[in-house]
Protein backbone atom coordinates (compact mmCIF):
# COMPACT_ATOMS: atom_id res chain seq x y z
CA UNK A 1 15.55 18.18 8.55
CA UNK A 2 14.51 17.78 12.18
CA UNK A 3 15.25 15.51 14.29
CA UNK A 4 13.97 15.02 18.12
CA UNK A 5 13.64 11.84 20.51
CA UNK A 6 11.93 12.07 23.63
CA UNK A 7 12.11 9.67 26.80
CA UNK A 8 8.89 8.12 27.50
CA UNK A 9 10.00 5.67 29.90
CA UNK A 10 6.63 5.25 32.28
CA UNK A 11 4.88 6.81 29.43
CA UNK A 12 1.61 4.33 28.60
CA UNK A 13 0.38 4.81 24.77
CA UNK A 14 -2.57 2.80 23.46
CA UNK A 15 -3.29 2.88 19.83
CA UNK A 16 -6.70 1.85 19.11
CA UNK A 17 -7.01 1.06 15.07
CA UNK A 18 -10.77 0.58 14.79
CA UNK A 19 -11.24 3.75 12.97
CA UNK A 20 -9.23 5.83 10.63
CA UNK A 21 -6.33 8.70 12.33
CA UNK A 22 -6.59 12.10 10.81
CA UNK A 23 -3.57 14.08 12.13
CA UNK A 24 -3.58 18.01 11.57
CA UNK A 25 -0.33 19.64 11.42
CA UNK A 26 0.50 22.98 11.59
CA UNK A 27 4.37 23.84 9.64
CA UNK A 28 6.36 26.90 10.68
CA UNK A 29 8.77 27.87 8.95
CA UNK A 30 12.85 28.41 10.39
CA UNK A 31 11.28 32.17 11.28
CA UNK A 32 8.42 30.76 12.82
CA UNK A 33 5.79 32.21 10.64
CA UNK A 34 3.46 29.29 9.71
CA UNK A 35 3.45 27.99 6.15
CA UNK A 36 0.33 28.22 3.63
CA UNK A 37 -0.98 25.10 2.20
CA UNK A 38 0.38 26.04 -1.49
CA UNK A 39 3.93 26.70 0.24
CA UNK A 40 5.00 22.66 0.96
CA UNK A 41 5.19 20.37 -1.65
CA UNK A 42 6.46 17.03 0.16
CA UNK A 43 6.79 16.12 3.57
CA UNK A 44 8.20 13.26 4.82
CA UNK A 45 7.08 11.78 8.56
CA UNK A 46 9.74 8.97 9.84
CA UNK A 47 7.94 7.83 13.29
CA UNK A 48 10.07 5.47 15.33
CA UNK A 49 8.67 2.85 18.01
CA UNK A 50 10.08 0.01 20.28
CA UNK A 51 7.39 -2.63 21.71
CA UNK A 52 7.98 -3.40 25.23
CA UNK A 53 8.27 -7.06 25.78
């Protein structure tokens, strides 16, 4: 498992939920080759936020 944070203090993000998100993402593997479709069988996304007051 991964795991990365990132500072984004400054950073601005608006969501806007009126229509659906379709994310596309691209898997390597540890070698860096990318992975076929038929080569992951689950994936797990954990996505941490903090609302600023």
């Amino acid at each position: 498992m991964h795991f990365a944070t990132r500072d984004t203090t400054g950073d601005i993000i608006e969501l806007d939920f009126s229509t659906d998100i379709v994310w596309n993402l691209k898997i390597e593997s540890p070698t860096g080759n990318n992975l076929e479709i038929n080569e992951l069988e689950d994936m797990y996304i954990v996505i941490g936020y903090e609302w600023e007051d």
